[in-house]
C-alpha atoms as a PDB file:
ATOM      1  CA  UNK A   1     107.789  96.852  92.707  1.00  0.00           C
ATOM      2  CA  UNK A   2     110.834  94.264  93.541  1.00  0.00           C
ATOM      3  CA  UNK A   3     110.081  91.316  94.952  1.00  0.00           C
ATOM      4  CA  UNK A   4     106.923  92.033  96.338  1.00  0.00           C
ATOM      5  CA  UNK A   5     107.421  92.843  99.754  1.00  0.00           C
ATOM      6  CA  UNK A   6     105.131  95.007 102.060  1.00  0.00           C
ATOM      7  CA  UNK A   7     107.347  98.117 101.986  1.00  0.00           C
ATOM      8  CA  UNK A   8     106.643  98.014  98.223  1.00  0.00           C
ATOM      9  CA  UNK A   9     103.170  97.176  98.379  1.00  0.00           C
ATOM     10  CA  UNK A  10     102.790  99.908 100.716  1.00  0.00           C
ATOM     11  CA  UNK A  11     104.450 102.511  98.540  1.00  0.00           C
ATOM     12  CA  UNK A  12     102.356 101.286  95.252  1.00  0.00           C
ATOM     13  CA  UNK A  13      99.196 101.659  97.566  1.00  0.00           C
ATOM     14  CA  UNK A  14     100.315 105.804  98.733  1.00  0.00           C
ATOM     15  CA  UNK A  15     100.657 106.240  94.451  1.00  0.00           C
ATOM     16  CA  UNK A  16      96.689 105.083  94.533  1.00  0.00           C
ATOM     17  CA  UNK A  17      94.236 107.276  94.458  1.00  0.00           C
ATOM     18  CA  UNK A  18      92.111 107.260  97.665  1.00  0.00           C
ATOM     19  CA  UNK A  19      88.329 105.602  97.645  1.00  0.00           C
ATOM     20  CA  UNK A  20      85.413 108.355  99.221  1.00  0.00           C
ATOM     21  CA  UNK A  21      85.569 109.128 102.230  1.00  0.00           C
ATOM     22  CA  UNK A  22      82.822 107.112 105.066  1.00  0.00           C
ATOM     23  CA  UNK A  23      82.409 107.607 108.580  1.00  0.00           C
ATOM     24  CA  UNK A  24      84.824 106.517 111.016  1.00  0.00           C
ATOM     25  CA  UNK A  25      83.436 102.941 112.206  1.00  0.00           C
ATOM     26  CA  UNK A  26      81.706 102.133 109.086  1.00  0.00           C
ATOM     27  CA  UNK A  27      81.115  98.642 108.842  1.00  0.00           C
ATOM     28  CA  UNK A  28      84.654  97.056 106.576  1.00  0.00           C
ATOM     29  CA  UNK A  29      86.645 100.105 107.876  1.00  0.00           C
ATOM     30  CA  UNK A  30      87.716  99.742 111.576  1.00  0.00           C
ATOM     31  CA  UNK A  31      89.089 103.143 112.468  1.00  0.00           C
ATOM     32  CA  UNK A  32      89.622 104.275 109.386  1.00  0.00           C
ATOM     33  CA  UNK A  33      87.505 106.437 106.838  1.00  0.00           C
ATOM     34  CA  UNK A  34      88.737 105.017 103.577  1.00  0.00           C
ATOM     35  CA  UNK A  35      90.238 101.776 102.159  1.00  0.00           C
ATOM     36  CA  UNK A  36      93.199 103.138 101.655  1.00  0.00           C
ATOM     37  CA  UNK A  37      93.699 104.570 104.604  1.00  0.00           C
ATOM     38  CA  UNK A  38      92.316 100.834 105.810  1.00  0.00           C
ATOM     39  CA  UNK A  39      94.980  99.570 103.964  1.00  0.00           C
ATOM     40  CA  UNK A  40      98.011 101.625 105.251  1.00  0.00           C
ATOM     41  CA  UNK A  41      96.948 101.385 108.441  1.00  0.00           C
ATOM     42  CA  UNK A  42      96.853  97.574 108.218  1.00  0.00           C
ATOM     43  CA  UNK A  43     100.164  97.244 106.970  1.00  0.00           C
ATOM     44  CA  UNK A  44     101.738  99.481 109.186  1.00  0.00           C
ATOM     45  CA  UNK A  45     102.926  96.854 111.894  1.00  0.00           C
ATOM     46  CA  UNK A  46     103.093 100.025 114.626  1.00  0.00           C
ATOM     47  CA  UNK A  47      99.810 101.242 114.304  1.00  0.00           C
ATOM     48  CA  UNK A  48      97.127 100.830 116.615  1.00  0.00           C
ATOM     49  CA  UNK A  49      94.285 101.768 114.926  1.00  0.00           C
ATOM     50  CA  UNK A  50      93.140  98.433 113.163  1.00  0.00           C
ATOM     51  CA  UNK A  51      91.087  95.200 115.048  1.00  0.00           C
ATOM     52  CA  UNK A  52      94.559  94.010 116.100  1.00  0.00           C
ATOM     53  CA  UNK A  53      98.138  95.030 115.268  1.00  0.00           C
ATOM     54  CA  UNK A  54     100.117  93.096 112.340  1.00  0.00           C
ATOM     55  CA  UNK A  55     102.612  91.674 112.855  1.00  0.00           C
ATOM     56  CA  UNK A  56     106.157  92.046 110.679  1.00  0.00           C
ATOM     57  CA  UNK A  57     107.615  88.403 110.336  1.00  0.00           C
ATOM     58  CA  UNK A  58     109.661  86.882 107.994  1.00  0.00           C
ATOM     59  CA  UNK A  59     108.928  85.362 105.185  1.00  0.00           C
ATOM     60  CA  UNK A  60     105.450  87.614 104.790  1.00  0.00           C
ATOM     61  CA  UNK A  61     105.643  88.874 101.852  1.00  0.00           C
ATOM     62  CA  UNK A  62     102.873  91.508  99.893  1.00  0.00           C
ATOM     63  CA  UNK A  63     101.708  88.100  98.423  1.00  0.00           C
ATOM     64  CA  UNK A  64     101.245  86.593 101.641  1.00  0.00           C
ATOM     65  CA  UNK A  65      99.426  89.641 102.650  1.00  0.00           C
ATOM     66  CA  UNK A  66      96.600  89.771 100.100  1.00  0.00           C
ATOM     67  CA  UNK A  67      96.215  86.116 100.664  1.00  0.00           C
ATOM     68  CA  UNK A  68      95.253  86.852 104.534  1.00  0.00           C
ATOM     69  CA  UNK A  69      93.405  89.733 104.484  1.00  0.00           C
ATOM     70  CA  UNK A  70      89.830  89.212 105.691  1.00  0.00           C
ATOM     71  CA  UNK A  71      87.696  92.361 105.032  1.00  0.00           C
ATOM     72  CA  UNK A  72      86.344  92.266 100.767  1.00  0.00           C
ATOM     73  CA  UNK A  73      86.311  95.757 100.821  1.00  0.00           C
ATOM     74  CA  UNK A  74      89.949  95.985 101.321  1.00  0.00           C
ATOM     75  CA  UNK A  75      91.112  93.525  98.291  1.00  0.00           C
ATOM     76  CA  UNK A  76      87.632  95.192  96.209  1.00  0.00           C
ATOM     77  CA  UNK A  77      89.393  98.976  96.526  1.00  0.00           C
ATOM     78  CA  UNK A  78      92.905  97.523  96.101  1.00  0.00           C
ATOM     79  CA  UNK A  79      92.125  95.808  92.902  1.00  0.00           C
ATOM     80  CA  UNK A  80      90.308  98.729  91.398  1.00  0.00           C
ATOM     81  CA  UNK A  81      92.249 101.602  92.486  1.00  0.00           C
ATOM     82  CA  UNK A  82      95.451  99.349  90.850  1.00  0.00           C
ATOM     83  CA  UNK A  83      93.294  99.236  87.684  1.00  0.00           C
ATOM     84  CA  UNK A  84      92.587  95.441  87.224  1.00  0.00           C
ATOM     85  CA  UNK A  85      90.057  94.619  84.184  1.00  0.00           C
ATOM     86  CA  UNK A  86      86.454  96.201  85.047  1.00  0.00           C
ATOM     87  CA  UNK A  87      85.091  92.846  83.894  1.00  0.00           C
ATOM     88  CA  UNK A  88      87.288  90.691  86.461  1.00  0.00           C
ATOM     89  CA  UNK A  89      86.476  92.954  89.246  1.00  0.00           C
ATOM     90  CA  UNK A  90      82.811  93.056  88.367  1.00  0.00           C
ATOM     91  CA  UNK A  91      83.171  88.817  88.573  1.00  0.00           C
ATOM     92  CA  UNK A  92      85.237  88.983  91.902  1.00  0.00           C
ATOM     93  CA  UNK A  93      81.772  91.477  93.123  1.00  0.00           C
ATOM     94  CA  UNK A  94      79.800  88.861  92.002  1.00  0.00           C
ATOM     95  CA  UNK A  95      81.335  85.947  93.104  1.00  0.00           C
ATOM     96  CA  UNK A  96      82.111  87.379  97.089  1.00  0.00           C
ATOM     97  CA  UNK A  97      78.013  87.855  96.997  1.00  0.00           C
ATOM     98  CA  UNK A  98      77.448  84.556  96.751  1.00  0.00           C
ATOM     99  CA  UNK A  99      79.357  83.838  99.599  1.00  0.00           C
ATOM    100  CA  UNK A 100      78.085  83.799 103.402  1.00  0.00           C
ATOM    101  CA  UNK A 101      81.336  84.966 105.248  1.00  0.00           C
ATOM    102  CA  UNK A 102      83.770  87.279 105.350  1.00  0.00           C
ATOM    103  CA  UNK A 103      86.351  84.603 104.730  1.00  0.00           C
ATOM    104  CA  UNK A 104      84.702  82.974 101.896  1.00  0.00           C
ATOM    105  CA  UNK A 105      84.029  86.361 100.469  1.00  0.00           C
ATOM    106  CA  UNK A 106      87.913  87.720 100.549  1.00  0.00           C
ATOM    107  CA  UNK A 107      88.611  83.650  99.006  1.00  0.00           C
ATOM    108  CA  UNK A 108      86.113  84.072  96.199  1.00  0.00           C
ATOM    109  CA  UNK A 109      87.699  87.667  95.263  1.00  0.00           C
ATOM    110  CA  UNK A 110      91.192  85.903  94.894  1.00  0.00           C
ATOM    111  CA  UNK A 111      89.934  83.273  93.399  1.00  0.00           C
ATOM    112  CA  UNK A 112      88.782  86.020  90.424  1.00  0.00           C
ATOM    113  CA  UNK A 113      91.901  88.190  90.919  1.00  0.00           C
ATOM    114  CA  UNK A 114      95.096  86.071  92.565  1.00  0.00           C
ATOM    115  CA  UNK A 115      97.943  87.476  93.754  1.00  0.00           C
ATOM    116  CA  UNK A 116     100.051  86.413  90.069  1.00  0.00           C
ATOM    117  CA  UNK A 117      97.244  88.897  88.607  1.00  0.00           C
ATOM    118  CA  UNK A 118      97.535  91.886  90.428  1.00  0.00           C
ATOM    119  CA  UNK A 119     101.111  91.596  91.188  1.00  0.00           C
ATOM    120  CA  UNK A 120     101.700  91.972  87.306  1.00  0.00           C
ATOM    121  CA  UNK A 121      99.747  95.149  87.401  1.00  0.00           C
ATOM    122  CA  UNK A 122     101.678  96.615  90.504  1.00  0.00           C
ATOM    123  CA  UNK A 123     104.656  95.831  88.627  1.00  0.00           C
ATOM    124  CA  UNK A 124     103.485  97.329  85.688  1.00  0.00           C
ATOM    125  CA  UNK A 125     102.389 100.190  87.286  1.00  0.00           C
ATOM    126  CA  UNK A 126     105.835 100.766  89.823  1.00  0.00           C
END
């Protein structure tokens, strides 16, 4: 991945294997019927299909992506499909369900597994 930007975070997340398959407007997953798909969706800055469209600006990196998103599922799926430590993911889990909102969740998850972390992984893994 070079310098993290959201064209290469987006093709590291088509290399990931896709999460199972829900319902369309499950709870976490807008219009979509996996994370991934969540995911792609998100970061495409044309499509439609999320809460509200993205927007591409500059300066917005893939870091400052995973540092906004607001739905736990999202960063949960993204840090285990890219194959972070079981342990760390099972303490970013924990950690989220001691929080009361969707914001504090996403926060505590980062807290467990910042942007430094996984980016080393995507690297790793490009």
């Amino acid at each position: 991945m070079s310098t993290s930007s959201v064209e290469s975070l987006i093709k590291y997340i088509n290399k990931l294997p896709s999460d199972d398959n829900v319902q369309v407007g499950t709870q976490g997953y807008n219009l979509y019927s996996s994370q991934k798909d969540h995911w792609l969706g998100w970061l495409d800055s044309k499509s439609t299909s999320g809460t509200y469209q993205r927007k591409d600006s500059p300066g917005r990196d893939a870091k400052y992506v995973y540092n906004h998103i607001m739905e736990p599922k999202m960063l949960l799926w993204l840090i285990s499909a890219s194959g972070v430590n079981t342990q760390l993911i099972k303490n970013a889990q924990d950690e989220a369900l001691k929080s009361k909102s969707m914001a504090s969740n996403c926060a505590a998850i980062r807290k467990v597994v910042p942007w430094h972390t996984l980016e080393l992984i995507l690297k790793s893994n490009a």
